[in-house]
PDB file of N, CA and C in Angstrom:
ATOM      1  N   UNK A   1       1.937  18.406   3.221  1.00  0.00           N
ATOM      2  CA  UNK A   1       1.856  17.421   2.153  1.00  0.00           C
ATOM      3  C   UNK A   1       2.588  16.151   2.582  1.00  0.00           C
ATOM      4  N   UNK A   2       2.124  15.285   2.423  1.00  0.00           N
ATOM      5  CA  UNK A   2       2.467  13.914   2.526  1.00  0.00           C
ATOM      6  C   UNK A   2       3.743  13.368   1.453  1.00  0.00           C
ATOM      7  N   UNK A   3       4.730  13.205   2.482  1.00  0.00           N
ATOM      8  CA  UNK A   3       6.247  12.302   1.566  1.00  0.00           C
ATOM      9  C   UNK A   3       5.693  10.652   1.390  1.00  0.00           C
ATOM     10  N   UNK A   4       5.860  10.060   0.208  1.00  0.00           N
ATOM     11  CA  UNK A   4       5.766   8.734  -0.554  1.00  0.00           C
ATOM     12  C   UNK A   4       6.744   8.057   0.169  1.00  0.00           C
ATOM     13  N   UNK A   5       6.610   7.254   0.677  1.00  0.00           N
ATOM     14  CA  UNK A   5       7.711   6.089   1.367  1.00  0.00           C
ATOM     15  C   UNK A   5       7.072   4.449   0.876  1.00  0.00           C
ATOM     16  N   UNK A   6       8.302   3.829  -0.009  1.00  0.00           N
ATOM     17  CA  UNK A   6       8.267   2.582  -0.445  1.00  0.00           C
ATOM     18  C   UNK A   6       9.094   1.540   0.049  1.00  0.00           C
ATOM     19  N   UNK A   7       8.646   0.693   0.522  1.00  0.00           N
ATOM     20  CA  UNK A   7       9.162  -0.808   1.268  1.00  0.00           C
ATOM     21  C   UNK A   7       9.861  -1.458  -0.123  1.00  0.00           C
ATOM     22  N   UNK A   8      10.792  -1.878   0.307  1.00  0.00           N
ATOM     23  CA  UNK A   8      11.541  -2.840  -0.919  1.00  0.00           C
ATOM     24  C   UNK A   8      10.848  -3.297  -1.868  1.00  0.00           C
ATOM     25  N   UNK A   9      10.245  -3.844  -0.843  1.00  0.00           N
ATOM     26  CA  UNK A   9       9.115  -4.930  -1.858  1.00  0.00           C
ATOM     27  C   UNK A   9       8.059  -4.212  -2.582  1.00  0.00           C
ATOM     28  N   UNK A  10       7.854  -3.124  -2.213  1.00  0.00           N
ATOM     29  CA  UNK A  10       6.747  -2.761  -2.583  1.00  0.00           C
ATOM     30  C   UNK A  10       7.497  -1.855  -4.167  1.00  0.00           C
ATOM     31  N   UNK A  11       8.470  -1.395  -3.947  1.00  0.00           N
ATOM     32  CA  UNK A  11       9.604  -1.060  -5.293  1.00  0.00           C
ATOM     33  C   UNK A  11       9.743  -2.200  -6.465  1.00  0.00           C
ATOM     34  N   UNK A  12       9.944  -3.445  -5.813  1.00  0.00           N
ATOM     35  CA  UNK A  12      10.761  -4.112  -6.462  1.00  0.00           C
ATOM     36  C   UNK A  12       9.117  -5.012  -7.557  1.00  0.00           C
ATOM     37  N   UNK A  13       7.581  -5.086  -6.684  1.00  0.00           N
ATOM     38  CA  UNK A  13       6.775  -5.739  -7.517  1.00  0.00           C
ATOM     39  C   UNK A  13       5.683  -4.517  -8.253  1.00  0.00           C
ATOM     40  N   UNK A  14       5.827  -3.136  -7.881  1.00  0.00           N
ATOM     41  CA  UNK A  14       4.516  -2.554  -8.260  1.00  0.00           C
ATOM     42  C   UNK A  14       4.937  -2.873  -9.828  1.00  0.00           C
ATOM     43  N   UNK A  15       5.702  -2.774 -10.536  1.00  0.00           N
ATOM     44  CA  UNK A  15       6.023  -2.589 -12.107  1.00  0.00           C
ATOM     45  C   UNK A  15       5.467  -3.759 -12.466  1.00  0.00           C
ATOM     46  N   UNK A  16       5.238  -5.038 -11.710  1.00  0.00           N
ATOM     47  CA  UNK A  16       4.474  -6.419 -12.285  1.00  0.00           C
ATOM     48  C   UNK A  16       3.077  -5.884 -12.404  1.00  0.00           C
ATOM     49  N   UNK A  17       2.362  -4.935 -12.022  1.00  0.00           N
ATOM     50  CA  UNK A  17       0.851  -4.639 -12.121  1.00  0.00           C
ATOM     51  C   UNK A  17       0.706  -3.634 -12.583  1.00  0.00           C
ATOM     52  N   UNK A  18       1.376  -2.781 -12.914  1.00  0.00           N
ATOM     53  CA  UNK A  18       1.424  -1.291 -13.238  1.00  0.00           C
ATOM     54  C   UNK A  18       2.367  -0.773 -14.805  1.00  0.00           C
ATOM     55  N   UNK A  19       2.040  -0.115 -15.370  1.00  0.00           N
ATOM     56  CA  UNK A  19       2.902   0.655 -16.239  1.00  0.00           C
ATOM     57  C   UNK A  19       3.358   2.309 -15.349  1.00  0.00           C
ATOM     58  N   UNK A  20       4.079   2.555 -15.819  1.00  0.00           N
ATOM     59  CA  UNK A  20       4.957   4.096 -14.894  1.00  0.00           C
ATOM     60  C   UNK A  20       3.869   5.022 -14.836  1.00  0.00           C
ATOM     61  N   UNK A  21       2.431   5.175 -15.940  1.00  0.00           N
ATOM     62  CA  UNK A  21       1.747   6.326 -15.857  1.00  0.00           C
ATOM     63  C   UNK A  21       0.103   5.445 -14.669  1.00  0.00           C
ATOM     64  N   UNK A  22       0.179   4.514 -14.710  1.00  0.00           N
ATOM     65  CA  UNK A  22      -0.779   3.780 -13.889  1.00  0.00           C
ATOM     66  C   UNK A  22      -0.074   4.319 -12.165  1.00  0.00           C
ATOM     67  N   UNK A  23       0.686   3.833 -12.099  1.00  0.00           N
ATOM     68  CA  UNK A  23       1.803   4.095 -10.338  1.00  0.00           C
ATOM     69  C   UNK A  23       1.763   5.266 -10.181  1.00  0.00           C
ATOM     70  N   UNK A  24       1.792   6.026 -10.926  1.00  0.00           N
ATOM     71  CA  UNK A  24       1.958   7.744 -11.050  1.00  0.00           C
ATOM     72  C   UNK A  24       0.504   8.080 -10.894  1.00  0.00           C
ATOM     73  N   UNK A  25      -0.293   7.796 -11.527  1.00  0.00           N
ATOM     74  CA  UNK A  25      -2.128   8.042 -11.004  1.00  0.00           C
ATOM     75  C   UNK A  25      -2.142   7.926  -9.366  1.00  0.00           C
ATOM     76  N   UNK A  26      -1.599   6.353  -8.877  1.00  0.00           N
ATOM     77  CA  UNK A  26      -2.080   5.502  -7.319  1.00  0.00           C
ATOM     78  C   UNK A  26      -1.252   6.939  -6.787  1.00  0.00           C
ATOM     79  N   UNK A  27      -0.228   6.895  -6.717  1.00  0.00           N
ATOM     80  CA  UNK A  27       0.801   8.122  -5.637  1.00  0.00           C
ATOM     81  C   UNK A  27      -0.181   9.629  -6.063  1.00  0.00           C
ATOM     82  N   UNK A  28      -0.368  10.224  -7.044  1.00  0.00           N
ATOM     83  CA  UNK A  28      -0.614  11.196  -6.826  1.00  0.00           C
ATOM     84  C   UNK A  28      -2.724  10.964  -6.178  1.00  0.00           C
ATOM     85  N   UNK A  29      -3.244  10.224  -6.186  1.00  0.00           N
ATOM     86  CA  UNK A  29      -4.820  10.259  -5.930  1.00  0.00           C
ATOM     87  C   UNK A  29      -4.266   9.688  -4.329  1.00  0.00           C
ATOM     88  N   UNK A  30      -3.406   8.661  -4.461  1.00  0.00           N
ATOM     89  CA  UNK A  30      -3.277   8.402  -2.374  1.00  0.00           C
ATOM     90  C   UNK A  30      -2.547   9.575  -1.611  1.00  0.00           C
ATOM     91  N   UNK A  31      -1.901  10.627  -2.540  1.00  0.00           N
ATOM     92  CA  UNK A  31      -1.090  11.317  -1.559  1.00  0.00           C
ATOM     93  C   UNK A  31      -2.600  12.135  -1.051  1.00  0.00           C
ATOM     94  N   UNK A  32      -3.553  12.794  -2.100  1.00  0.00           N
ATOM     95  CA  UNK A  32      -4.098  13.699  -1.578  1.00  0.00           C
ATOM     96  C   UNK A  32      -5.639  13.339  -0.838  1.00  0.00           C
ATOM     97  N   UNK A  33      -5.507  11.320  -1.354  1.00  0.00           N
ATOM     98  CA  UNK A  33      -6.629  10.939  -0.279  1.00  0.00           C
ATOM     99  C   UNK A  33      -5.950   9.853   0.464  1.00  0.00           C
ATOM    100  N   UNK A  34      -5.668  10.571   1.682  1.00  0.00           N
ATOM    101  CA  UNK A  34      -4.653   9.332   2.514  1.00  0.00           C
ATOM    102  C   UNK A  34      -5.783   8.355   3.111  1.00  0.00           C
ATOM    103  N   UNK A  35      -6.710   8.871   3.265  1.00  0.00           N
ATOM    104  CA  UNK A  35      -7.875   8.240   4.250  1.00  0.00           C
ATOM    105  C   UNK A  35      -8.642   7.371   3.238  1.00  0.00           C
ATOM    106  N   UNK A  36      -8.797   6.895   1.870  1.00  0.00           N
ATOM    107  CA  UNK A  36      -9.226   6.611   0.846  1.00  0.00           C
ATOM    108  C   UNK A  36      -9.122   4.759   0.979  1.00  0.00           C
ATOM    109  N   UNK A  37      -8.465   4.518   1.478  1.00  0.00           N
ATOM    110  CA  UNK A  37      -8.579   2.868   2.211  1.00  0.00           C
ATOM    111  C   UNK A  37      -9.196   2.494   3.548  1.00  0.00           C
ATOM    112  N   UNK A  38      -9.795   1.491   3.541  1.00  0.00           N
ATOM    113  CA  UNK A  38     -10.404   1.084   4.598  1.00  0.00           C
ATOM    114  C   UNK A  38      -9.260   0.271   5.609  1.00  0.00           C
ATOM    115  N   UNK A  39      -9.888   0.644   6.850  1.00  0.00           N
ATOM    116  CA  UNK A  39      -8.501   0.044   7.816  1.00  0.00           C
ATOM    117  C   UNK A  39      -8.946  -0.975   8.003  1.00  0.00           C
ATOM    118  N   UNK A  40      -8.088  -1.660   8.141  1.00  0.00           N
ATOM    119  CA  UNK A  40      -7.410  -3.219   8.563  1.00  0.00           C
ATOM    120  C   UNK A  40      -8.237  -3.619   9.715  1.00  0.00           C
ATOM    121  N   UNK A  41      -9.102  -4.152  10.219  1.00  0.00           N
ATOM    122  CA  UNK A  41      -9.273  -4.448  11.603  1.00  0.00           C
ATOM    123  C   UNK A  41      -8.113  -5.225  12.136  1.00  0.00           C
ATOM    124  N   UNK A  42      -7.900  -4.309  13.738  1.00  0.00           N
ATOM    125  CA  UNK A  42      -6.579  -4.817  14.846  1.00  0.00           C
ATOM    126  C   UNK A  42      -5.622  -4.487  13.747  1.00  0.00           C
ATOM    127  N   UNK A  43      -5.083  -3.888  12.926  1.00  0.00           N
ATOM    128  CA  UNK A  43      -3.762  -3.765  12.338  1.00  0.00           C
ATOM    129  C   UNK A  43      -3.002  -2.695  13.057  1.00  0.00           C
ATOM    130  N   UNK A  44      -3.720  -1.900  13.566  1.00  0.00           N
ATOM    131  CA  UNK A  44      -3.007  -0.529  14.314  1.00  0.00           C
ATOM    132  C   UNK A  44      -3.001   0.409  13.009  1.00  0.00           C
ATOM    133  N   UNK A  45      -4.303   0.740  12.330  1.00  0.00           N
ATOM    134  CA  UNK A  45      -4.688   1.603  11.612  1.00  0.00           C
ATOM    135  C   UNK A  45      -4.053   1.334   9.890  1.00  0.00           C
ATOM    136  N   UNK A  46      -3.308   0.234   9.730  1.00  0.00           N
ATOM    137  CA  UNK A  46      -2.702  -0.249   8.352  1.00  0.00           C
ATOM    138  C   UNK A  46      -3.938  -0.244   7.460  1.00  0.00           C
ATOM    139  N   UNK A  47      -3.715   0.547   6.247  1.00  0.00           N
ATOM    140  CA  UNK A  47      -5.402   0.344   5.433  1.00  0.00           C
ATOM    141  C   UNK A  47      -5.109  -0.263   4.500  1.00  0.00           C
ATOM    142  N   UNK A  48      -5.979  -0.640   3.643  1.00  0.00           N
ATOM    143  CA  UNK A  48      -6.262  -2.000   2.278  1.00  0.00           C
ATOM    144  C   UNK A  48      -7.223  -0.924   1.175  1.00  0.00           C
ATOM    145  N   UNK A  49      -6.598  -0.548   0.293  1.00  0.00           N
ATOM    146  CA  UNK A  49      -7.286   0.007  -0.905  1.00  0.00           C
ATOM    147  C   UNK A  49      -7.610  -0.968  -2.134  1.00  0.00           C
ATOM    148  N   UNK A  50      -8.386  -0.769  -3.089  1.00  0.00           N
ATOM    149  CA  UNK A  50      -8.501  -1.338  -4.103  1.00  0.00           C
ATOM    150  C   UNK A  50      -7.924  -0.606  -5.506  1.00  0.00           C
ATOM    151  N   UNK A  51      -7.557  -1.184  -6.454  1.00  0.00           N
ATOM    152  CA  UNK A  51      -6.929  -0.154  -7.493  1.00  0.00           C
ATOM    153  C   UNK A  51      -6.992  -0.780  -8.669  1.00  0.00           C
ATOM    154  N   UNK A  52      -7.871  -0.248  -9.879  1.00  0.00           N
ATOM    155  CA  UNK A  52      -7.760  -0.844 -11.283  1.00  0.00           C
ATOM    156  C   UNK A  52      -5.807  -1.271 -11.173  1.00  0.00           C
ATOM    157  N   UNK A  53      -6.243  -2.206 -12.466  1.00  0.00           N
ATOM    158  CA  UNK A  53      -5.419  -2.850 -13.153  1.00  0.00           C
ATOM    159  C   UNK A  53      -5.816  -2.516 -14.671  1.00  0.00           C
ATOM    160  N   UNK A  54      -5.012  -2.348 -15.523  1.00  0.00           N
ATOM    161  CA  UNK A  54      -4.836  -2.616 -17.187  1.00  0.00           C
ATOM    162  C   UNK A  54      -5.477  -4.034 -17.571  1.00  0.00           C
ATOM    163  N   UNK A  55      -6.674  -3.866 -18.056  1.00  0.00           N
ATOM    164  CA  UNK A  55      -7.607  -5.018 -18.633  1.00  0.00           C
ATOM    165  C   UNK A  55      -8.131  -5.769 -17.537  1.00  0.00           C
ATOM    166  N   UNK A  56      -8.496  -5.232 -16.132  1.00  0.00           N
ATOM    167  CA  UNK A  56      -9.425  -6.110 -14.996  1.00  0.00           C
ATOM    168  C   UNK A  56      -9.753  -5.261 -14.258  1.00  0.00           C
ATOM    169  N   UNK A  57     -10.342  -4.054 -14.323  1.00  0.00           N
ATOM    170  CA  UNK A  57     -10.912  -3.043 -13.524  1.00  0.00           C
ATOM    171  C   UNK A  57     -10.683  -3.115 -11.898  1.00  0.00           C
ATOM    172  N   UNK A  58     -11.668  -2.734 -11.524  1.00  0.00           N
ATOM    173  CA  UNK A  58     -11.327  -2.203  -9.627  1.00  0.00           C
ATOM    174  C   UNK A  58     -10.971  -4.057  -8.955  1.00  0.00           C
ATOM    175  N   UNK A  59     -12.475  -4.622  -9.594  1.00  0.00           N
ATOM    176  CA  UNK A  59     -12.629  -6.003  -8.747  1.00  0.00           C
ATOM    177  C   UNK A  59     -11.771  -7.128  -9.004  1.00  0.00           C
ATOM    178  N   UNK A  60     -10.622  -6.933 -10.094  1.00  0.00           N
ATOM    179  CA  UNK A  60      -9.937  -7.948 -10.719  1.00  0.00           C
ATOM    180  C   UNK A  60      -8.424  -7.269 -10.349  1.00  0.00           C
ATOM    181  N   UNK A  61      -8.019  -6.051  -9.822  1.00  0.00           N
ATOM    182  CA  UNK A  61      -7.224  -5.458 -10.018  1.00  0.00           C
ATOM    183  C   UNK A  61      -6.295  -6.160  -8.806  1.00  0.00           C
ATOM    184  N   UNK A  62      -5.397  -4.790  -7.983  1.00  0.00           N
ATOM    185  CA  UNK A  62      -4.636  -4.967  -7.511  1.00  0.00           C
ATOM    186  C   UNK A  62      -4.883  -4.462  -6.009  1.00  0.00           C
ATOM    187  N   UNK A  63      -4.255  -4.959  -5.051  1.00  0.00           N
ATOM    188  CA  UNK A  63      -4.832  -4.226  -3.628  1.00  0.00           C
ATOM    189  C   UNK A  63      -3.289  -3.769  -3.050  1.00  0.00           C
ATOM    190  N   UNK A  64      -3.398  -2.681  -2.418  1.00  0.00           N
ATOM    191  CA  UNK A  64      -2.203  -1.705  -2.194  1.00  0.00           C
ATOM    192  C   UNK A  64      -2.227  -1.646  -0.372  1.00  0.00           C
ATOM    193  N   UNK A  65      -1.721  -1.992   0.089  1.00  0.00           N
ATOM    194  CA  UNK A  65      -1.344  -2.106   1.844  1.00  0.00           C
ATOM    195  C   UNK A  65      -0.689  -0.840   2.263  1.00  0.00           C
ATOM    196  N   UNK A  66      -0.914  -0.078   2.752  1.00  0.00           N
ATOM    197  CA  UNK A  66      -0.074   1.184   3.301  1.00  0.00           C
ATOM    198  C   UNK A  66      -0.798   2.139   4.282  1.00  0.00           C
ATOM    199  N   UNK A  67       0.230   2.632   5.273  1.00  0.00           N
ATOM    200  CA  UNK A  67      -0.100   3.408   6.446  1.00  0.00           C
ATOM    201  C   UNK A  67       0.399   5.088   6.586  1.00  0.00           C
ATOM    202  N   UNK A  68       0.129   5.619   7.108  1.00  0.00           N
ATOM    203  CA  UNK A  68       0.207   7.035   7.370  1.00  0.00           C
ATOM    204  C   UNK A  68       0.930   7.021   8.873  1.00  0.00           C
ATOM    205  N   UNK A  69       2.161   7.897   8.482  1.00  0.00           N
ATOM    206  CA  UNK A  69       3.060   7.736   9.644  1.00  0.00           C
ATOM    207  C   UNK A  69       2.595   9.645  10.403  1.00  0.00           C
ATOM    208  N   UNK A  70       1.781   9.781  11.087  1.00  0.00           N
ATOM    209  CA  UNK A  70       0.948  10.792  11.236  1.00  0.00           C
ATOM    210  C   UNK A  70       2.443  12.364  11.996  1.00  0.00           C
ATOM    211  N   UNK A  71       3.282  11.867  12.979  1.00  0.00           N
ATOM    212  CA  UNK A  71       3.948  12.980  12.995  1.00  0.00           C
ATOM    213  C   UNK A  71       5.000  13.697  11.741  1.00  0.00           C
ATOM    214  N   UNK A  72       5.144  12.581  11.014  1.00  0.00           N
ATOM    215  CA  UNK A  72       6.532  12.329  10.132  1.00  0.00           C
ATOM    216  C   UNK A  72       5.591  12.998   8.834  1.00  0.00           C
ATOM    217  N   UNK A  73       4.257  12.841   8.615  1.00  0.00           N
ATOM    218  CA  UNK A  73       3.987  13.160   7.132  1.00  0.00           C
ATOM    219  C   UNK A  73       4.116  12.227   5.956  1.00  0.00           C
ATOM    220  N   UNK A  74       4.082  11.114   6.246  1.00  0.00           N
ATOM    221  CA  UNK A  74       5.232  10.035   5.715  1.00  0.00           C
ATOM    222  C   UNK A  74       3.561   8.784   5.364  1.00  0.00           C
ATOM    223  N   UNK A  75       3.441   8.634   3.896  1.00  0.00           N
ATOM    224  CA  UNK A  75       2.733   7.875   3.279  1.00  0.00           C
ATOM    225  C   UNK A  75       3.615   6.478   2.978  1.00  0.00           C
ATOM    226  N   UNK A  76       3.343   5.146   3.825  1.00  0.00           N
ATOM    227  CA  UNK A  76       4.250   4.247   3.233  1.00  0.00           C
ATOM    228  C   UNK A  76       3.147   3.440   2.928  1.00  0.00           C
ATOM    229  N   UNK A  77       4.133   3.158   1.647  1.00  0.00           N
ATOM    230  CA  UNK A  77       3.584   1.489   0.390  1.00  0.00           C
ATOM    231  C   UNK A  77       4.146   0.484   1.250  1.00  0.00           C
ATOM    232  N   UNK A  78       3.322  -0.190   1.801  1.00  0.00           N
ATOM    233  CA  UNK A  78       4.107  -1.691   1.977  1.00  0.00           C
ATOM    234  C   UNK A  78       3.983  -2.695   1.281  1.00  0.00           C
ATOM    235  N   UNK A  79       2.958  -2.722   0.851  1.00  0.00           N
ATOM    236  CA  UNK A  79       2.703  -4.357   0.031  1.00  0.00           C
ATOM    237  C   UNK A  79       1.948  -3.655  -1.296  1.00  0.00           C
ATOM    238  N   UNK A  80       2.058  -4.849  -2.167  1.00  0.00           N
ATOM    239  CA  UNK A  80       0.667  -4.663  -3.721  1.00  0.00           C
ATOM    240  C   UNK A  80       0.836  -5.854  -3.786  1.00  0.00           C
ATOM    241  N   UNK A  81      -0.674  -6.443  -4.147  1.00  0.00           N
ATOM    242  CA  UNK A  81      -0.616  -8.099  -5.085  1.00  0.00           C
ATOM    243  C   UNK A  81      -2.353  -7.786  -5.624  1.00  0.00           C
ATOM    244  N   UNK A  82      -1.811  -8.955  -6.428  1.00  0.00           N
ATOM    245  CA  UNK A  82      -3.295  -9.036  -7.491  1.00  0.00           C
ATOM    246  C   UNK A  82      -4.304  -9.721  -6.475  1.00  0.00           C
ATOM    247  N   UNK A  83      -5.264  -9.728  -6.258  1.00  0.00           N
ATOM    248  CA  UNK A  83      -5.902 -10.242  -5.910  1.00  0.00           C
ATOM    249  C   UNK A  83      -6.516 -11.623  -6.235  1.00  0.00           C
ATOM    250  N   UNK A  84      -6.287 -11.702  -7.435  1.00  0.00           N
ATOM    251  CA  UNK A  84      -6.732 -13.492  -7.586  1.00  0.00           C
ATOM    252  C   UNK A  84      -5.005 -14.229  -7.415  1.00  0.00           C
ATOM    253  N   UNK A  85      -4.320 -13.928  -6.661  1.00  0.00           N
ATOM    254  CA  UNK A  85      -3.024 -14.315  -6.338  1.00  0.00           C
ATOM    255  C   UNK A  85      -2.564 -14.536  -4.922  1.00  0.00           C
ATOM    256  N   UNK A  86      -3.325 -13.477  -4.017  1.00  0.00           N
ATOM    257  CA  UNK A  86      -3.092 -13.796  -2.920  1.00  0.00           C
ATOM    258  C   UNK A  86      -4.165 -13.492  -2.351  1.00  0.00           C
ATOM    259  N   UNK A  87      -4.666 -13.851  -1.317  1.00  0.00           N
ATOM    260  CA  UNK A  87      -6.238 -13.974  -0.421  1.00  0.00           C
ATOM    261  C   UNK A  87      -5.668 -13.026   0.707  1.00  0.00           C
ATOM    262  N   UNK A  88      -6.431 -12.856   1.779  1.00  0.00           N
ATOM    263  CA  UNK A  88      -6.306 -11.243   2.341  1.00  0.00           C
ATOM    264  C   UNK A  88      -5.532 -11.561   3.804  1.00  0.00           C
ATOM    265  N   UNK A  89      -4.595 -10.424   3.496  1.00  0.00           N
ATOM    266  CA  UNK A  89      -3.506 -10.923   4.568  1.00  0.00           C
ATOM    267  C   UNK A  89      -4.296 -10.785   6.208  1.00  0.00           C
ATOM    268  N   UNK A  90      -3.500 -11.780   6.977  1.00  0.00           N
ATOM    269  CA  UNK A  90      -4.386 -11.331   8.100  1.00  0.00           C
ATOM    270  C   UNK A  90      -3.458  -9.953   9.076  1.00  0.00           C
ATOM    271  N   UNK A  91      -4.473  -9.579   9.953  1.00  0.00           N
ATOM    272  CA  UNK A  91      -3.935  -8.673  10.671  1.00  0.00           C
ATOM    273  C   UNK A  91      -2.272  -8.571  11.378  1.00  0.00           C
ATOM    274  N   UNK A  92      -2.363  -9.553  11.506  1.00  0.00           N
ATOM    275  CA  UNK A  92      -1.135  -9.654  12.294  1.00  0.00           C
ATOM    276  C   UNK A  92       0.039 -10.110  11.425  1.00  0.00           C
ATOM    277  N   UNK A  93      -0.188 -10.115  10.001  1.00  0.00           N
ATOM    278  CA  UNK A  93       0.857 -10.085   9.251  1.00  0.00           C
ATOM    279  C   UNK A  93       0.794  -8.852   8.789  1.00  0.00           C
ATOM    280  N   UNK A  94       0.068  -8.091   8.904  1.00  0.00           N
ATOM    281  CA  UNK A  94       0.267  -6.422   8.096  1.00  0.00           C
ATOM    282  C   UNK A  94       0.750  -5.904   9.465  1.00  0.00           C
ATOM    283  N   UNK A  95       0.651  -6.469  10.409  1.00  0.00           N
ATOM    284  CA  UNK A  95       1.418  -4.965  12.091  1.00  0.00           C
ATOM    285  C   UNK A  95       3.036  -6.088  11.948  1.00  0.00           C
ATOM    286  N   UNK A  96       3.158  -6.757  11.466  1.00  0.00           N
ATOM    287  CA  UNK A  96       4.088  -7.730  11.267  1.00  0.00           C
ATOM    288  C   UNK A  96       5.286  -6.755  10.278  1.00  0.00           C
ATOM    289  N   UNK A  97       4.700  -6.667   8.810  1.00  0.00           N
ATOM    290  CA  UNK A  97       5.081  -5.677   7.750  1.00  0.00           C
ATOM    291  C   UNK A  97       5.475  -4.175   8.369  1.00  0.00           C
ATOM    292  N   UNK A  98       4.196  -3.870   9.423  1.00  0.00           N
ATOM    293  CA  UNK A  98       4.824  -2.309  10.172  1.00  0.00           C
ATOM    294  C   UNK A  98       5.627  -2.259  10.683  1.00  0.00           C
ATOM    295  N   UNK A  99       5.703  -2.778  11.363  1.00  0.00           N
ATOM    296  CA  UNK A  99       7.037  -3.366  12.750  1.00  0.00           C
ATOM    297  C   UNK A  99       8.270  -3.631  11.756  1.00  0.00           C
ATOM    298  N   UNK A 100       8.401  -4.342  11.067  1.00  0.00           N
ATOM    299  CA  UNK A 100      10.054  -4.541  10.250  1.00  0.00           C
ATOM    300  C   UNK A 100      10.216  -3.068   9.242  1.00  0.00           C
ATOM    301  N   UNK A 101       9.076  -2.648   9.046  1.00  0.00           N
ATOM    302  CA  UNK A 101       9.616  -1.122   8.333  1.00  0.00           C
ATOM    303  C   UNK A 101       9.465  -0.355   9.162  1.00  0.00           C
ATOM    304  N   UNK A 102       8.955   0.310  10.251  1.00  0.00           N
ATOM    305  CA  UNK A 102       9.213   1.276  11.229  1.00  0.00           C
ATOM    306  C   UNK A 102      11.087   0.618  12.133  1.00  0.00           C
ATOM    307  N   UNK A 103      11.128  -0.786  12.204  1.00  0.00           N
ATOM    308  CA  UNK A 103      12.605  -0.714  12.598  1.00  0.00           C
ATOM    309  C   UNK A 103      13.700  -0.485  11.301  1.00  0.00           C
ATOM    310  N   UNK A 104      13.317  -0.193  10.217  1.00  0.00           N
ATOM    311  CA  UNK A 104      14.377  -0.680   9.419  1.00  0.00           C
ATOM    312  C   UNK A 104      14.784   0.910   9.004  1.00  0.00           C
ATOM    313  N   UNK A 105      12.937   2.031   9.449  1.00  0.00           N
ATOM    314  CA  UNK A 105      13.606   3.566   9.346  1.00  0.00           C
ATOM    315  C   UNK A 105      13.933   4.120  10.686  1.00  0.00           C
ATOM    316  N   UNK A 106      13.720   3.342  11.541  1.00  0.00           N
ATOM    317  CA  UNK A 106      14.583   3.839  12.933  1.00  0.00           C
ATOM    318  C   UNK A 106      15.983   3.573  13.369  1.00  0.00           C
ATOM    319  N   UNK A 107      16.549   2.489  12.633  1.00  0.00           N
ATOM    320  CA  UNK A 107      17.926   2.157  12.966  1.00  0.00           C
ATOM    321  C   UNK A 107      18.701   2.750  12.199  1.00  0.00           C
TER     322      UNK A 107
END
């Protein structure tokens, strides 16, 4: 079974898009479909899901950034934003996001 691992950031904004039983749906449907996002092209396998929002369904909602740390078991959240808020990160800012959280659980 897959352990939930959350990036600061990703703690400190999901509650701007989410109520506690909405966040509690995303963790328990991503733990048991890790593969359920499409990967990133060139990210080094970082995937991009889509996820209702409260009053703007799938296409208005929120998009969730996170990777599968494959020996560790280890599901990490890195990013969430609304989508009419921010336009789509490029690759090399999501292996950007990996790189400062793979050093920040290795040191």
């Amino acid at each position: 079974m897959l352990t939930v691992v959350e990036t600061s950031y990703f703690s400190r904004h999901w509650p701007r898009y989410w109520k506690e039983a909405d966040y509690t749906d995303f963790v328990e449907f991503i733990v048991n479909n890790p593969n359920a996002g499409s990967i990133v092209p060139h990210s080094g396998g970082i995937r991009k899901i889509r996820w209702r929002r409260e009053g703007s369904g799938k296409s208005g909602g929120v998009r969730i950034i996170y990777f599968v740390q494959s020996p560790e078991d280890k599901l990490v959240l890195l990013t969430i934003y609304a989508k009419a808020a921010t336009s789509n990160l490029t690759a090399a800012k999501l292996k950007e996001l990996r790189r400062a959280h793979e050093k920040n659980i290795t040191s």
